[in-house]
PDB file of N, CA and C in Angstrom:
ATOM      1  N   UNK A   1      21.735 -58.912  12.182  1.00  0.00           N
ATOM      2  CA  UNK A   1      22.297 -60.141  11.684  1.00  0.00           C
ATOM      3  C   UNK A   1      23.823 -60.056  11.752  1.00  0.00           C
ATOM      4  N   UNK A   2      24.611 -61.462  12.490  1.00  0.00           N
ATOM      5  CA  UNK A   2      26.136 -61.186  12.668  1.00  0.00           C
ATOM      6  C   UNK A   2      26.479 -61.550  11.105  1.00  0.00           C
ATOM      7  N   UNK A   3      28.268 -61.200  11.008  1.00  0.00           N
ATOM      8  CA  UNK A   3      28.517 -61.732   9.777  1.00  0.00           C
ATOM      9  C   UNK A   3      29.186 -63.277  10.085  1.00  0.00           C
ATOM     10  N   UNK A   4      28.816 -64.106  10.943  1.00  0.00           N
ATOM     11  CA  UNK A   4      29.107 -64.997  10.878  1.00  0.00           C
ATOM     12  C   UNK A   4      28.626 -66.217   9.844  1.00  0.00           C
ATOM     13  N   UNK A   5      29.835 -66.632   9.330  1.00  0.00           N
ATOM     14  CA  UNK A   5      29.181 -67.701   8.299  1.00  0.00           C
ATOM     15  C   UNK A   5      28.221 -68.504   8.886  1.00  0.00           C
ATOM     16  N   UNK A   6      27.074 -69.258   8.376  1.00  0.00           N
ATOM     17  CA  UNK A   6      26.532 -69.870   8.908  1.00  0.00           C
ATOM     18  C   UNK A   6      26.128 -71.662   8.673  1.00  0.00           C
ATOM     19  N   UNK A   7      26.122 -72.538   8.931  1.00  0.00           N
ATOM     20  CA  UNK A   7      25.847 -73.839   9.230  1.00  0.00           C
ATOM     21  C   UNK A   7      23.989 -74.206   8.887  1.00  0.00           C
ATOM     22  N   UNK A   8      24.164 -74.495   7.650  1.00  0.00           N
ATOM     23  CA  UNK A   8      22.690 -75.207   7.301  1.00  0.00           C
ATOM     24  C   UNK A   8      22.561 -76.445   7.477  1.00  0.00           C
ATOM     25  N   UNK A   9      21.483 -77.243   8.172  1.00  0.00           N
ATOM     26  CA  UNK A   9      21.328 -78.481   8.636  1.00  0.00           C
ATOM     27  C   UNK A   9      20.023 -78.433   7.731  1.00  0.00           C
ATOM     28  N   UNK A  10      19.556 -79.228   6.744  1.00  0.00           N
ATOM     29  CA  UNK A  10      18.600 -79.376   6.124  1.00  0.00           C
ATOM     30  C   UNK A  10      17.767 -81.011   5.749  1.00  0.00           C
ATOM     31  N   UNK A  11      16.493 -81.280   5.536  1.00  0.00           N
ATOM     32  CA  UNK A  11      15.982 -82.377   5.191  1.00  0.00           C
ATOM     33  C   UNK A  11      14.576 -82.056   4.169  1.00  0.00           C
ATOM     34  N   UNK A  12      14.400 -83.116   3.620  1.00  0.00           N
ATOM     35  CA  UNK A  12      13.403 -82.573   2.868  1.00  0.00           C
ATOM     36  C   UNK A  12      11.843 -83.249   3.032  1.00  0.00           C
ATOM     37  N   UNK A  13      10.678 -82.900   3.403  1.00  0.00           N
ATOM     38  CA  UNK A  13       9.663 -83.510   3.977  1.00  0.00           C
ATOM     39  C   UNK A  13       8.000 -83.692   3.284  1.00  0.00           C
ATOM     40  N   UNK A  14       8.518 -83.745   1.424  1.00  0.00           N
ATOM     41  CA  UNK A  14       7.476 -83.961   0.520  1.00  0.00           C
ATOM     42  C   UNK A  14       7.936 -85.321  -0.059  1.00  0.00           C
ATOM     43  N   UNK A  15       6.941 -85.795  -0.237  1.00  0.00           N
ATOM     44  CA  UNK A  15       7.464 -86.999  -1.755  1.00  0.00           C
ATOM     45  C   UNK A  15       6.020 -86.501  -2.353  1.00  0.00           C
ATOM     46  N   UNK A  16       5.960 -86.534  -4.014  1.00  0.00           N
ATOM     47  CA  UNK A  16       5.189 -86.476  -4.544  1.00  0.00           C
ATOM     48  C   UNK A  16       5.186 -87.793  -5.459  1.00  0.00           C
ATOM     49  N   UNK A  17       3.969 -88.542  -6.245  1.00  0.00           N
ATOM     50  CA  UNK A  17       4.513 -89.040  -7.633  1.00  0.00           C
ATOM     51  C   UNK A  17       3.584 -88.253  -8.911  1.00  0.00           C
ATOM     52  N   UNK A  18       4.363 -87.396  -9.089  1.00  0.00           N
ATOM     53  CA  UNK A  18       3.432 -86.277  -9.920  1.00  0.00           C
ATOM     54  C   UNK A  18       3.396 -87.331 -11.271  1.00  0.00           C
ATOM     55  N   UNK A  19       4.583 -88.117 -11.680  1.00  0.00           N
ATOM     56  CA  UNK A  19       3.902 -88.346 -13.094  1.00  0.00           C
ATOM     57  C   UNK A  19       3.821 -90.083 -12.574  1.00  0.00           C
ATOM     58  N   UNK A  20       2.745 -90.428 -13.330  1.00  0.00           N
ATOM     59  CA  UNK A  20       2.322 -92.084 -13.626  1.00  0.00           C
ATOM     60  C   UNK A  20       2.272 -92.459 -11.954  1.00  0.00           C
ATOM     61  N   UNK A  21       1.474 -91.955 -10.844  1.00  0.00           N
ATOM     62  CA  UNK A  21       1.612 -92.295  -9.697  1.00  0.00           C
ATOM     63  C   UNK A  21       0.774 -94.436  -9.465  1.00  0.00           C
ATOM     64  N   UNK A  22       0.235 -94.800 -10.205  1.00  0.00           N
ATOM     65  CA  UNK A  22      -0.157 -95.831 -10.637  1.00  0.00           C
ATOM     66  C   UNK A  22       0.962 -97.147 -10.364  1.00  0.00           C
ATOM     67  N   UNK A  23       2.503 -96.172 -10.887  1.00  0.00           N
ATOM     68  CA  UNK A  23       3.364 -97.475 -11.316  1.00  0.00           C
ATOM     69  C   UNK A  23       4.566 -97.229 -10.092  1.00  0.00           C
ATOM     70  N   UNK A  24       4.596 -95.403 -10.092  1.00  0.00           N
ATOM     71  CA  UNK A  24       5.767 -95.198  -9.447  1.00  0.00           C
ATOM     72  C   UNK A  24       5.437 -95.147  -8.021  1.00  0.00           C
ATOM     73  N   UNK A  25       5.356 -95.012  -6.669  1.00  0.00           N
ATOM     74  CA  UNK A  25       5.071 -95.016  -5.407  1.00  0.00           C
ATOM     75  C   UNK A  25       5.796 -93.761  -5.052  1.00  0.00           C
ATOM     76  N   UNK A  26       4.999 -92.572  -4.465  1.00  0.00           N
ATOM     77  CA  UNK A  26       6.043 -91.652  -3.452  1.00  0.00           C
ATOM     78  C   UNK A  26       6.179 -92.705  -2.198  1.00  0.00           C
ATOM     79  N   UNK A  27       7.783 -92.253  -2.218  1.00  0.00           N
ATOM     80  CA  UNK A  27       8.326 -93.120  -1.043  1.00  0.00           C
ATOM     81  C   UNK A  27       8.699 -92.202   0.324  1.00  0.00           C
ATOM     82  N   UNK A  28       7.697 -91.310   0.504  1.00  0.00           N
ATOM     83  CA  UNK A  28       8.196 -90.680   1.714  1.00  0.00           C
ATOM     84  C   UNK A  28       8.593 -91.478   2.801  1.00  0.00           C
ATOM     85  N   UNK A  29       8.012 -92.672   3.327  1.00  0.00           N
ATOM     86  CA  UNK A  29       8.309 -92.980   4.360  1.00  0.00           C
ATOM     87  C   UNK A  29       9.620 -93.092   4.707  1.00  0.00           C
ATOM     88  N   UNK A  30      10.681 -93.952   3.741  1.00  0.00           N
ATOM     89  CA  UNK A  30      12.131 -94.085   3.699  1.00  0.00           C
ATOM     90  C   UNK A  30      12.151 -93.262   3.226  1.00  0.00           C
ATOM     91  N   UNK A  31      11.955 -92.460   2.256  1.00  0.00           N
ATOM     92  CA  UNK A  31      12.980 -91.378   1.833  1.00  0.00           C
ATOM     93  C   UNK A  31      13.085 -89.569   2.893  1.00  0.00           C
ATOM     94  N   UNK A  32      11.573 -89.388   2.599  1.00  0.00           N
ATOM     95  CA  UNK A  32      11.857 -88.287   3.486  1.00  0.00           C
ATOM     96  C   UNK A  32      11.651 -88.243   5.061  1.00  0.00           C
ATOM     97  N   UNK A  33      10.775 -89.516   5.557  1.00  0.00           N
ATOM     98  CA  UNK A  33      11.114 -89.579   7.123  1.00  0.00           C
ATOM     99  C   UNK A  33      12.007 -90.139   7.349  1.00  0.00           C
ATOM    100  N   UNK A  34      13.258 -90.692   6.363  1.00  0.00           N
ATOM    101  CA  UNK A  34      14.709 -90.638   7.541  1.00  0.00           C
ATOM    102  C   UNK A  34      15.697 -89.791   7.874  1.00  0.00           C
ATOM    103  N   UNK A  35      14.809 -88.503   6.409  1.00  0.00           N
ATOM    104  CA  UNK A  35      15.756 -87.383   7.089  1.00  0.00           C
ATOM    105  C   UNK A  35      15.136 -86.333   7.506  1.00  0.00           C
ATOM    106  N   UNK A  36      14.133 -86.562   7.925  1.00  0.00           N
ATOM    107  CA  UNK A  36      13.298 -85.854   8.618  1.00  0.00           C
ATOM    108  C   UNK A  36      13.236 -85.791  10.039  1.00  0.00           C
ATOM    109  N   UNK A  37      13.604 -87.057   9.933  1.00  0.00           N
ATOM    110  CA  UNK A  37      13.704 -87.534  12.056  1.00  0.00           C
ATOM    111  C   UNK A  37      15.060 -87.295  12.154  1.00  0.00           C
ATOM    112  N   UNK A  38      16.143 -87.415  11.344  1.00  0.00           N
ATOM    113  CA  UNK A  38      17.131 -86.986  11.579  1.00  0.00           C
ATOM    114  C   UNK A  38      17.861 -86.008  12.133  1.00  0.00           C
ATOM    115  N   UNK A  39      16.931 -84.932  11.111  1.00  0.00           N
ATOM    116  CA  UNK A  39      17.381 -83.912  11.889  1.00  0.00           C
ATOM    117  C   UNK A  39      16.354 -83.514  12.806  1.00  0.00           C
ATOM    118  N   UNK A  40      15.149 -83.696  12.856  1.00  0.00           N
ATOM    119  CA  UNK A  40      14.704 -83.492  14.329  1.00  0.00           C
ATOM    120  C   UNK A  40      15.179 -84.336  15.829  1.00  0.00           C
ATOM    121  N   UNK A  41      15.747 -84.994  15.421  1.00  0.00           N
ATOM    122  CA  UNK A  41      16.875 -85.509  16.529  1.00  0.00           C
ATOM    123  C   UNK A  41      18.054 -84.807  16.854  1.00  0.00           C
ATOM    124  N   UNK A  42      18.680 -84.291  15.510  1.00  0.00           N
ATOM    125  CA  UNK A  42      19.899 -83.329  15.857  1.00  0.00           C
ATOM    126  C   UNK A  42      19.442 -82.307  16.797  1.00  0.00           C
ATOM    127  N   UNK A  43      18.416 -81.573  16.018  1.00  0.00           N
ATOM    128  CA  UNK A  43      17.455 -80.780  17.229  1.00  0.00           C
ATOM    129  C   UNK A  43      17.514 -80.378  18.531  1.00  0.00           C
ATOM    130  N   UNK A  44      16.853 -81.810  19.110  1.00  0.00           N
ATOM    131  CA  UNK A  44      16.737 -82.082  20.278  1.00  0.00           C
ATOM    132  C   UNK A  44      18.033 -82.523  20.853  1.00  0.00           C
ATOM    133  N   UNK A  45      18.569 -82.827  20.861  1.00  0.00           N
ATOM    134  CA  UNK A  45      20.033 -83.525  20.662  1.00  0.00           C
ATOM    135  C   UNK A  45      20.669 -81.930  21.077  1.00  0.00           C
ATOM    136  N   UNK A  46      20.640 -81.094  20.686  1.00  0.00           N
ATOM    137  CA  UNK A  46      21.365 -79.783  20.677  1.00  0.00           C
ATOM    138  C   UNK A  46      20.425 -79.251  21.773  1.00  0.00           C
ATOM    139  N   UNK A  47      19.106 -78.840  21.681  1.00  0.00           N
ATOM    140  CA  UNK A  47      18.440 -78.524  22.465  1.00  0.00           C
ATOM    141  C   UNK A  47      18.737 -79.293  24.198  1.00  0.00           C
ATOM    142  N   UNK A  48      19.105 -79.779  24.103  1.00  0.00           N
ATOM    143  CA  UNK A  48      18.871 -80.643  25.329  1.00  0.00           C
ATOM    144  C   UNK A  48      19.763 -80.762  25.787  1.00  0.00           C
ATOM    145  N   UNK A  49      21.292 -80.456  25.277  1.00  0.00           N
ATOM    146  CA  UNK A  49      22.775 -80.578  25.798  1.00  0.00           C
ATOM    147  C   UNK A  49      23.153 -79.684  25.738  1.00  0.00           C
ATOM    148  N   UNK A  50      23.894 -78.831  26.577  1.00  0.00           N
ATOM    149  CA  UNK A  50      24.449 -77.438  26.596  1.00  0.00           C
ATOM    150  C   UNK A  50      26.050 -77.433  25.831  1.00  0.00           C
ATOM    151  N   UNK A  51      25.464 -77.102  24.541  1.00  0.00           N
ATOM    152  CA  UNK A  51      26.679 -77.356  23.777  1.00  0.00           C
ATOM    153  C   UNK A  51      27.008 -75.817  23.121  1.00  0.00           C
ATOM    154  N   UNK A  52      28.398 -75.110  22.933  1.00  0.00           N
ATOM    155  CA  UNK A  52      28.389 -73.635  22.498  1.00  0.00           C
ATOM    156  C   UNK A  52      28.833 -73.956  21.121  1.00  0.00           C
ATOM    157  N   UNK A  53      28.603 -73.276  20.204  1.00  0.00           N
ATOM    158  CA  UNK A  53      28.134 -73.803  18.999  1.00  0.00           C
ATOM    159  C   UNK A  53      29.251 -72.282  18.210  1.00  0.00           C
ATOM    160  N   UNK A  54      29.966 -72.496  17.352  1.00  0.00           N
ATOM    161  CA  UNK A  54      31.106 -71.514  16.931  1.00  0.00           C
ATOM    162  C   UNK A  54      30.612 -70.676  15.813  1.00  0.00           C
ATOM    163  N   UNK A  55      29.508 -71.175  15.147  1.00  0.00           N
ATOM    164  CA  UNK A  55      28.741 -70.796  14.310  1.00  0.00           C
ATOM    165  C   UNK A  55      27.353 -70.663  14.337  1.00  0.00           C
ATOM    166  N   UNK A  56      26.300 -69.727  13.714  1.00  0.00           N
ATOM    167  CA  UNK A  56      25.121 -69.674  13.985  1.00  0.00           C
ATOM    168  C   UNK A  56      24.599 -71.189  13.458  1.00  0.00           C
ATOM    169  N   UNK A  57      23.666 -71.751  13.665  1.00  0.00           N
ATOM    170  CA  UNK A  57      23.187 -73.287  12.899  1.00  0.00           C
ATOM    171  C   UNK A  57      21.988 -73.094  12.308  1.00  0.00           C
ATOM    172  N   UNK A  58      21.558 -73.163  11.035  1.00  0.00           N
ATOM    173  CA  UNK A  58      20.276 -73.115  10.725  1.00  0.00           C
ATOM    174  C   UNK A  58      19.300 -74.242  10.451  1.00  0.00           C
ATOM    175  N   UNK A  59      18.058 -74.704  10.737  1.00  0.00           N
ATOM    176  CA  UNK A  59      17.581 -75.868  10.465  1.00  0.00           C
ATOM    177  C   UNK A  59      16.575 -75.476   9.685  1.00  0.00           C
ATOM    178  N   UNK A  60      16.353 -76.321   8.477  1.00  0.00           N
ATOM    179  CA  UNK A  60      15.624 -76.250   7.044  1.00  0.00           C
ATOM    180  C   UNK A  60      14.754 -77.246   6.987  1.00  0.00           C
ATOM    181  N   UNK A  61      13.495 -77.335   6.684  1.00  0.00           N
ATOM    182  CA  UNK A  61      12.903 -78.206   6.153  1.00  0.00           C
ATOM    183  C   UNK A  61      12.469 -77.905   4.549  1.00  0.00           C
ATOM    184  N   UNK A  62      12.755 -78.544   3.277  1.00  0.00           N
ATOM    185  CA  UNK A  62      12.137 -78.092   2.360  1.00  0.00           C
ATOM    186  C   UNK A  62      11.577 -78.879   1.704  1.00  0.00           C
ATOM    187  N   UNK A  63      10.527 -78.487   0.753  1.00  0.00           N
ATOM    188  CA  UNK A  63       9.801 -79.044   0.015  1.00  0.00           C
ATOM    189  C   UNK A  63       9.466 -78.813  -1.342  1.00  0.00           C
ATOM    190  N   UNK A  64       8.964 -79.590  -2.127  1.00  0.00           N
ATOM    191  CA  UNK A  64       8.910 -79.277  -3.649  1.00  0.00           C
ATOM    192  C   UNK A  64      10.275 -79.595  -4.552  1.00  0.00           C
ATOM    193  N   UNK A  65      11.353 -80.629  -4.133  1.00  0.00           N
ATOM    194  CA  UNK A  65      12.488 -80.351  -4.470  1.00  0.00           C
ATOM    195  C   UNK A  65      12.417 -80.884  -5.081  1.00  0.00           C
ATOM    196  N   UNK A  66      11.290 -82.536  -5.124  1.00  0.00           N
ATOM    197  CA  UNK A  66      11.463 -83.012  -7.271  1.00  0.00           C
ATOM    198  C   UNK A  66      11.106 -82.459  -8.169  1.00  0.00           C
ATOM    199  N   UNK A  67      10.110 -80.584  -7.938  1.00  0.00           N
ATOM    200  CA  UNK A  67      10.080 -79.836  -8.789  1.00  0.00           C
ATOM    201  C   UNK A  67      10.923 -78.955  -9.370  1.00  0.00           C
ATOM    202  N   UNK A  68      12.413 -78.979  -8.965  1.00  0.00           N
ATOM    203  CA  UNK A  68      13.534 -78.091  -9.100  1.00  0.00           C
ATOM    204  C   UNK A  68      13.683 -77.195  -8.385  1.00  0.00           C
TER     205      UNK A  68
END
């Protein structure tokens, strides 16, 4: 592993409605597929253009984040 600082590109790809799901709606569609495609566009977007990059880049997907 270099010691180069590194570049996190992250999105998050759960919605839950853990409490009162009845009233409240998980809104994944807008909420987590627009940043979900987002960065799978950056992605490809990088993948696909020969671009040299000054820093390592990391890409994240996470989940569980309305649980803390």
């Amino acid at each position: 592993m270099d010691d180069k600082e590194r570049v996190i590109i992250s999105a998050h790809l759960d919605s839950t409605a853990m409490f009162a799901p009845m009233i409240m709606a998980a809104p994944g569609a807008d909420d987590d597929g627009s940043g979900v495609v987002t960065l799978l566009e950056v992605i490809r977007l990088i993948a696909e253009n020969p671009v040299e990059l000054n820093r390592p880049v990391e890409f994240i997907f996470f989940s569980a984040e309305e649980a803390g």
